[in-house]
PDB file of N, CA and C in Angstrom:
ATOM      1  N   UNK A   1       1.291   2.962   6.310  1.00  0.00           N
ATOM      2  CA  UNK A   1       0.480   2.002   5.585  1.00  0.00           C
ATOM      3  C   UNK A   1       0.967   0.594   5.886  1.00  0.00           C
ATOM      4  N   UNK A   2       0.228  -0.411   5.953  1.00  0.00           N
ATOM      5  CA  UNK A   2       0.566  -1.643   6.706  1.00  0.00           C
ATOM      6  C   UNK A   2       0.517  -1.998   5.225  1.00  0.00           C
ATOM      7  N   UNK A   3       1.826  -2.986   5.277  1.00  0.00           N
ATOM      8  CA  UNK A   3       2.234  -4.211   3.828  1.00  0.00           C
ATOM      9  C   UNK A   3       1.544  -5.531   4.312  1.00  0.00           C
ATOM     10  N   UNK A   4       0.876  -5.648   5.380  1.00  0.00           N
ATOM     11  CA  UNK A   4      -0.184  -7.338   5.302  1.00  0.00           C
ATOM     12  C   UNK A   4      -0.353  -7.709   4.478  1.00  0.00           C
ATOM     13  N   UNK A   5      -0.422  -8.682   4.018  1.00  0.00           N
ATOM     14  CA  UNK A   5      -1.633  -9.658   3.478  1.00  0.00           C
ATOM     15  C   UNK A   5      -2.103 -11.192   3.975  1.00  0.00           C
ATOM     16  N   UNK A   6      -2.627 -11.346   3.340  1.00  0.00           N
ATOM     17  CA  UNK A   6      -3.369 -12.760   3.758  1.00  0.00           C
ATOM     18  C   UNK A   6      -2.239 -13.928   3.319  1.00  0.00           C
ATOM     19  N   UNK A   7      -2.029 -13.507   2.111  1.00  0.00           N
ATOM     20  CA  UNK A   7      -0.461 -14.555   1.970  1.00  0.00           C
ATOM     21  C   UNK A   7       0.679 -14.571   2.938  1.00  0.00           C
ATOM     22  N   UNK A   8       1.000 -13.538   3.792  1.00  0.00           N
ATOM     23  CA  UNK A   8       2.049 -13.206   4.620  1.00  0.00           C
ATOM     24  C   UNK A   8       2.021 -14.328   5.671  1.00  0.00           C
ATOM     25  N   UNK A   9       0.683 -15.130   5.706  1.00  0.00           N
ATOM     26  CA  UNK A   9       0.658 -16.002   6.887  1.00  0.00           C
ATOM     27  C   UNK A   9       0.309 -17.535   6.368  1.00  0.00           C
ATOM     28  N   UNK A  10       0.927 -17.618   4.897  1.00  0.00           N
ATOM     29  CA  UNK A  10       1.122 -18.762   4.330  1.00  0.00           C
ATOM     30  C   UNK A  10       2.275 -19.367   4.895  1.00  0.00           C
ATOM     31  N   UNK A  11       2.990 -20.427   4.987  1.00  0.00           N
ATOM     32  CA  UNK A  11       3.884 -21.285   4.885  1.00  0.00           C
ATOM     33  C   UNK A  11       4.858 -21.076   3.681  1.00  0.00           C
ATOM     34  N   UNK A  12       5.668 -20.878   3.459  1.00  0.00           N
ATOM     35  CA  UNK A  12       6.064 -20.218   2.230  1.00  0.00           C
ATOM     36  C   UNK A  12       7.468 -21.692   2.692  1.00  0.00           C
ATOM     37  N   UNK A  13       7.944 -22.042   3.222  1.00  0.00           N
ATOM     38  CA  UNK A  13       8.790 -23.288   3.253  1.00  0.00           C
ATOM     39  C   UNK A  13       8.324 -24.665   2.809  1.00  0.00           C
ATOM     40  N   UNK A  14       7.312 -24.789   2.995  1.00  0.00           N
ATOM     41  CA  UNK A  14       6.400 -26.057   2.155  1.00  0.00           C
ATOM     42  C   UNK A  14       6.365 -25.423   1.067  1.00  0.00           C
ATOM     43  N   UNK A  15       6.733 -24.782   0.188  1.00  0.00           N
ATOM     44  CA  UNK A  15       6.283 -24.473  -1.251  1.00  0.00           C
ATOM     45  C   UNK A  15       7.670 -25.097  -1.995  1.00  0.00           C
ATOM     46  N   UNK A  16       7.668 -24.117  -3.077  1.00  0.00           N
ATOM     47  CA  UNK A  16       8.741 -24.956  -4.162  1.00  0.00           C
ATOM     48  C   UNK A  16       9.098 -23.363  -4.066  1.00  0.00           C
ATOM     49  N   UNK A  17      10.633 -23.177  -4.896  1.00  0.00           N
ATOM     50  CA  UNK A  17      10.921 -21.995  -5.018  1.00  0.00           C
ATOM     51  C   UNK A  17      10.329 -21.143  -6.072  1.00  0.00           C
ATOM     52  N   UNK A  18       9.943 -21.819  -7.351  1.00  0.00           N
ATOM     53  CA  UNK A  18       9.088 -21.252  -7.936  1.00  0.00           C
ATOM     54  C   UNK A  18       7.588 -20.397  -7.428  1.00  0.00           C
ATOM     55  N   UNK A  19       7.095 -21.340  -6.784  1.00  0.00           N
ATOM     56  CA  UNK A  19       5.607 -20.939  -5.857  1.00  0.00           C
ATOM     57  C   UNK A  19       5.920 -19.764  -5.296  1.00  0.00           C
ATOM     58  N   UNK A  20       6.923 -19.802  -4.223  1.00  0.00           N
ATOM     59  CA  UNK A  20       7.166 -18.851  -3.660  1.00  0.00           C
ATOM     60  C   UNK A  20       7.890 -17.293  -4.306  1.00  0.00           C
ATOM     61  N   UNK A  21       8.403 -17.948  -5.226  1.00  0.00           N
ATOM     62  CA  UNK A  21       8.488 -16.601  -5.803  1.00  0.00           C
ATOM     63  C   UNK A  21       7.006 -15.988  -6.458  1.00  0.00           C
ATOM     64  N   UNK A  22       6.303 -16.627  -6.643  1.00  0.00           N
ATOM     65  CA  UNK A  22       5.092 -15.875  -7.161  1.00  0.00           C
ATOM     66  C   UNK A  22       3.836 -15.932  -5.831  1.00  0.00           C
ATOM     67  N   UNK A  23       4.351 -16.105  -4.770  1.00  0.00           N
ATOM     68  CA  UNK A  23       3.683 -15.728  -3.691  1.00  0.00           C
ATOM     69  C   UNK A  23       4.058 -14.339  -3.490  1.00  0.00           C
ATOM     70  N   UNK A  24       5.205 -13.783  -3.824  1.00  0.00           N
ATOM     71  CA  UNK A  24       6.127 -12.958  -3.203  1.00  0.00           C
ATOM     72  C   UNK A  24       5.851 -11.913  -4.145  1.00  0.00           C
ATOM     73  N   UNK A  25       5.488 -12.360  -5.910  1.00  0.00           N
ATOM     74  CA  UNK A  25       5.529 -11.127  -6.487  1.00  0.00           C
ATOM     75  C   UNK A  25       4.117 -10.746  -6.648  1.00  0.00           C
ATOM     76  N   UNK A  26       3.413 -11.769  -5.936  1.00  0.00           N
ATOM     77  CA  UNK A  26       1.470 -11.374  -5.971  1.00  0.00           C
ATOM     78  C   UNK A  26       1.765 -10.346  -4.429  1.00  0.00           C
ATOM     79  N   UNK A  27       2.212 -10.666  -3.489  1.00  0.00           N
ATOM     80  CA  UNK A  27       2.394 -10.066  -2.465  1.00  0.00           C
ATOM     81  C   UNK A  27       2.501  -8.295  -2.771  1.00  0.00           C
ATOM     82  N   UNK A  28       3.633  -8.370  -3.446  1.00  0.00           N
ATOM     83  CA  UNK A  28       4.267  -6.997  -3.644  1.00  0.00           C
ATOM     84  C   UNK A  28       3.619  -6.437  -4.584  1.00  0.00           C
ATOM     85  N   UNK A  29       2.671  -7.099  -5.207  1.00  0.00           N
ATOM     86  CA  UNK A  29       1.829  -6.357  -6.620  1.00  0.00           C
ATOM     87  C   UNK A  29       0.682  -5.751  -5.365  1.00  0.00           C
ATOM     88  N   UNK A  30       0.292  -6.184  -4.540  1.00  0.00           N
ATOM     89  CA  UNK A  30      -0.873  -6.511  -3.836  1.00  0.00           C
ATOM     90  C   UNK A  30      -0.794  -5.197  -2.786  1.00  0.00           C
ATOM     91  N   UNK A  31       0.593  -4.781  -2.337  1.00  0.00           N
ATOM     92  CA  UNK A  31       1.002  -3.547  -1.711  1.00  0.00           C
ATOM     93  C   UNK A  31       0.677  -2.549  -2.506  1.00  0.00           C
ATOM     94  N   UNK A  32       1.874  -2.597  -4.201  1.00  0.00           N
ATOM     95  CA  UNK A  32       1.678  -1.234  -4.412  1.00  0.00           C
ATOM     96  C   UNK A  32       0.028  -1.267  -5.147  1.00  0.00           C
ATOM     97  N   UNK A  33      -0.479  -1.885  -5.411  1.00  0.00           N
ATOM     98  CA  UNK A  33      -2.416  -1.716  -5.718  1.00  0.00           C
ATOM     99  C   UNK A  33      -2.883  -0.704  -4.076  1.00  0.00           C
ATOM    100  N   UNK A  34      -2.444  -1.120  -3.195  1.00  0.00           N
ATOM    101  CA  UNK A  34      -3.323  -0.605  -1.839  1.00  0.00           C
ATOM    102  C   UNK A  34      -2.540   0.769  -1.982  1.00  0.00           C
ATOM    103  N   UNK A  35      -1.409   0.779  -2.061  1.00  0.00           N
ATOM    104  CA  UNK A  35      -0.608   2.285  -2.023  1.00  0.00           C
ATOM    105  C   UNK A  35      -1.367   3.211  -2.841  1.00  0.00           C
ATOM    106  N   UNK A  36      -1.328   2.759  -3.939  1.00  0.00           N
ATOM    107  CA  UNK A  36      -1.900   3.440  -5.432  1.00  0.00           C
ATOM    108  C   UNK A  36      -3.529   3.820  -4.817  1.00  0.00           C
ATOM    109  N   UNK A  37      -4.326   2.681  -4.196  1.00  0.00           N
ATOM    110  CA  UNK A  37      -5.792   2.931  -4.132  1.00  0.00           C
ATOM    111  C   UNK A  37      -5.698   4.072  -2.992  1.00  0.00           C
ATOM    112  N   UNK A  38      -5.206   3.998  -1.801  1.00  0.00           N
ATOM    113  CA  UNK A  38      -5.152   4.594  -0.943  1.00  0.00           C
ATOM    114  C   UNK A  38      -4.815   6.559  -1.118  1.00  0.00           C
ATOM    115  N   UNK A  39      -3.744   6.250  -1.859  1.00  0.00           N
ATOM    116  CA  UNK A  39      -3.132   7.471  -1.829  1.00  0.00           C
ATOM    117  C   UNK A  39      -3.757   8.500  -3.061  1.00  0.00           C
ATOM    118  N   UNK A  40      -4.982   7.872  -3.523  1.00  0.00           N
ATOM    119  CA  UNK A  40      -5.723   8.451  -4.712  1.00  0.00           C
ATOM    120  C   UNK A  40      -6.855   8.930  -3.712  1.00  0.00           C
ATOM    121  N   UNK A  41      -7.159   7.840  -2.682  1.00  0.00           N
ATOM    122  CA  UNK A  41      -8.536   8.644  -2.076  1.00  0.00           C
ATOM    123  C   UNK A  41      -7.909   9.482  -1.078  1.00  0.00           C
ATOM    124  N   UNK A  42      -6.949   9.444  -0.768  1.00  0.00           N
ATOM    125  CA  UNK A  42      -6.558  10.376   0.139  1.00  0.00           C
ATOM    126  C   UNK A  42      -6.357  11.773  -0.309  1.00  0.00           C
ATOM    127  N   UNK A  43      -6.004  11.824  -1.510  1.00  0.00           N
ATOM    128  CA  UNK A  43      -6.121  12.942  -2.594  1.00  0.00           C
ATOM    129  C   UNK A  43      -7.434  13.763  -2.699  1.00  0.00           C
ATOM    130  N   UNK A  44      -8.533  12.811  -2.517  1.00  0.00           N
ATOM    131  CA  UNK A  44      -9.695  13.433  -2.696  1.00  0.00           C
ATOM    132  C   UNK A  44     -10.395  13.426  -1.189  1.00  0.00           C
ATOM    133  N   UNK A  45      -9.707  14.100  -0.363  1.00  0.00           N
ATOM    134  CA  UNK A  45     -10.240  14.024   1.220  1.00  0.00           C
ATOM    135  C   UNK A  45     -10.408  15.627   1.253  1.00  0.00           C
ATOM    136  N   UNK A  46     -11.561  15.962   2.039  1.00  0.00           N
ATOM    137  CA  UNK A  46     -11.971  17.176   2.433  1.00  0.00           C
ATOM    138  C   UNK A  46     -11.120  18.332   3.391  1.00  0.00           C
ATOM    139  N   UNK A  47     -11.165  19.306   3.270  1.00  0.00           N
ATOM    140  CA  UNK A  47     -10.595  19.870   4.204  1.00  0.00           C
ATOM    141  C   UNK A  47     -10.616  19.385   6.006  1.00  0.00           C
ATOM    142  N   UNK A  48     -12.205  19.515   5.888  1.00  0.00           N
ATOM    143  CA  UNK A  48     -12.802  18.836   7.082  1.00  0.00           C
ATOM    144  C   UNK A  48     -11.881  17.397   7.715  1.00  0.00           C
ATOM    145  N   UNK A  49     -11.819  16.782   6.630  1.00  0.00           N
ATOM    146  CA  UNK A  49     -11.147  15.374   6.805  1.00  0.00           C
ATOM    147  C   UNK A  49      -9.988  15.026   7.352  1.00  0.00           C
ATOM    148  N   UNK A  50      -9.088  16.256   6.229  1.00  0.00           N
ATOM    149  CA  UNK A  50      -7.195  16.416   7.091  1.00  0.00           C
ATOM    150  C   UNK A  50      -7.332  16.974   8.313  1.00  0.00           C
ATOM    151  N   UNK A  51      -8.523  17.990   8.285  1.00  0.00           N
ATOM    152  CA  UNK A  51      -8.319  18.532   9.712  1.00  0.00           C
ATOM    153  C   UNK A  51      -8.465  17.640  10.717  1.00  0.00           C
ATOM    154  N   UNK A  52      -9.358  16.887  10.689  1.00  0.00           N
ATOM    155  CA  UNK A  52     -10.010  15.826  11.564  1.00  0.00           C
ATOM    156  C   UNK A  52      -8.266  14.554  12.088  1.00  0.00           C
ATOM    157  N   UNK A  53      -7.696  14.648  11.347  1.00  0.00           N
ATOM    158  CA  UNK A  53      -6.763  13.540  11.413  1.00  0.00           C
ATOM    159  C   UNK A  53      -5.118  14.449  11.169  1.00  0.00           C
ATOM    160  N   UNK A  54      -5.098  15.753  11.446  1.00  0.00           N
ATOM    161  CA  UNK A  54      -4.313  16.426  11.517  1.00  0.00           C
ATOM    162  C   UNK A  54      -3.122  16.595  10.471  1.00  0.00           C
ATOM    163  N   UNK A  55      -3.722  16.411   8.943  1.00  0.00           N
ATOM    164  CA  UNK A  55      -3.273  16.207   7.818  1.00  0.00           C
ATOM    165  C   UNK A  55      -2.895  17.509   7.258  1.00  0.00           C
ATOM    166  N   UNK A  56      -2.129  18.207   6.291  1.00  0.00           N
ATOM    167  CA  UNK A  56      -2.333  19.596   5.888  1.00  0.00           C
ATOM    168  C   UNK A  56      -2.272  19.136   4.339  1.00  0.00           C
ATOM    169  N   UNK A  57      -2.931  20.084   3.366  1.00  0.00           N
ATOM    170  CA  UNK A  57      -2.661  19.753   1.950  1.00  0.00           C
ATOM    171  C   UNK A  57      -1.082  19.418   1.700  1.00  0.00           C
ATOM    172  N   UNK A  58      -0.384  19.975   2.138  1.00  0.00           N
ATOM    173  CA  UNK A  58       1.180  19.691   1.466  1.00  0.00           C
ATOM    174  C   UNK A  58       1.641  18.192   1.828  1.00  0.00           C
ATOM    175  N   UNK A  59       0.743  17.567   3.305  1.00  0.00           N
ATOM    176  CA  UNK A  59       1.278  16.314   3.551  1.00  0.00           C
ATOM    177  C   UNK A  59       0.878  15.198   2.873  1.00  0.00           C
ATOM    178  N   UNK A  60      -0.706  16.085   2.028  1.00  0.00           N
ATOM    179  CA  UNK A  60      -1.241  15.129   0.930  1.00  0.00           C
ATOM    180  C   UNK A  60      -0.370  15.092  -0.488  1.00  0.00           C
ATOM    181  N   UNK A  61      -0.249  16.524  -0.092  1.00  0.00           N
ATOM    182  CA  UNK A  61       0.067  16.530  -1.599  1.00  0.00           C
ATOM    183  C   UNK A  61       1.350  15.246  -2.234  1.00  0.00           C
ATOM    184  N   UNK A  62       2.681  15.360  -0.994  1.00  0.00           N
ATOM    185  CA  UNK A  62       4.000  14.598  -0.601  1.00  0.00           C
ATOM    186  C   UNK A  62       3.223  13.670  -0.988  1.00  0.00           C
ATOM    187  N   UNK A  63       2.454  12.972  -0.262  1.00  0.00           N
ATOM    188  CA  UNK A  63       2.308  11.267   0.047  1.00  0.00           C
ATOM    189  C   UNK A  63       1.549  10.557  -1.573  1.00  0.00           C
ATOM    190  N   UNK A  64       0.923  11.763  -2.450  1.00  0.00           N
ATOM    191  CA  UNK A  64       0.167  11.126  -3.548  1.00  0.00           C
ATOM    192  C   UNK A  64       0.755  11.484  -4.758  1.00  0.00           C
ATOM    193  N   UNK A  65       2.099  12.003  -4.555  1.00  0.00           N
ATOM    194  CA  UNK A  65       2.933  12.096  -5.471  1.00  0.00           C
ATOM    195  C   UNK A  65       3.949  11.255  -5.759  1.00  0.00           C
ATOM    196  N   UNK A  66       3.869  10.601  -4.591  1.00  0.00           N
ATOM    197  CA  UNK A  66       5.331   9.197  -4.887  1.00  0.00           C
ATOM    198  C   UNK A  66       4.593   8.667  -5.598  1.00  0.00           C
ATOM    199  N   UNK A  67       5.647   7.873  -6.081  1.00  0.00           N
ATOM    200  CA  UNK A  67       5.300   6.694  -7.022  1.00  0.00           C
ATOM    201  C   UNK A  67       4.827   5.221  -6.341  1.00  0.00           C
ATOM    202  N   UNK A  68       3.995   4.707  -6.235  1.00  0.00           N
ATOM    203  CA  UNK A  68       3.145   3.144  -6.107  1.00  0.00           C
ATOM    204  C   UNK A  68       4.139   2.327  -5.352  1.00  0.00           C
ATOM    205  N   UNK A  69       5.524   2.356  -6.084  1.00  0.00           N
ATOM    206  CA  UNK A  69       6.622   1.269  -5.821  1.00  0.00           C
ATOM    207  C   UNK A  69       7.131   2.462  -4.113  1.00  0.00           C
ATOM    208  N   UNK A  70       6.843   3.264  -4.228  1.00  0.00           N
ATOM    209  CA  UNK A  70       7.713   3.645  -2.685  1.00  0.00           C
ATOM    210  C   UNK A  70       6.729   3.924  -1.564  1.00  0.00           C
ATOM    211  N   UNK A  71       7.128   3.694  -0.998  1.00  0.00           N
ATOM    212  CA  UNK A  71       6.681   3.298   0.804  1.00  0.00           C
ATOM    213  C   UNK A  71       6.879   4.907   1.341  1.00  0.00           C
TER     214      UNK A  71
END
């Protein structure tokens, strides 16, 4: 799963340290939201689907059981 965002290609040295810390914790809120969204629809993928992308239920099962905060 790619951690991008659109903030990642801010300037974060022109800021203040305050700013940047809340660049940093919108950033990381902004990951685990995509983790969380991702790994819910991936939950609900078809057999057809894992097969297609060489997935097995147990590798779903692993990946939508962590918790949001882990990679």
């Amino acid at each position: 799963m790619s951690t991008y965002t659109t903030h990642s290609m801010t300037n974060h040295h022109a800021l203040g340290s305050a700013q940047r810390l809340l660049y940093q914790i919108g950033d990381t809120l902004h990951v685990w939201h995509e983790r969380y969204r991702t790994r819910r629809e991936l939950a609900n993928w078809t057999s057809r689907d894992l097969q297609d992308i060489g997935l097995s239920w147990s590798d779903i099962a692993y990946e939508a059981d962590k918790p949001f905060w882990r990679a």
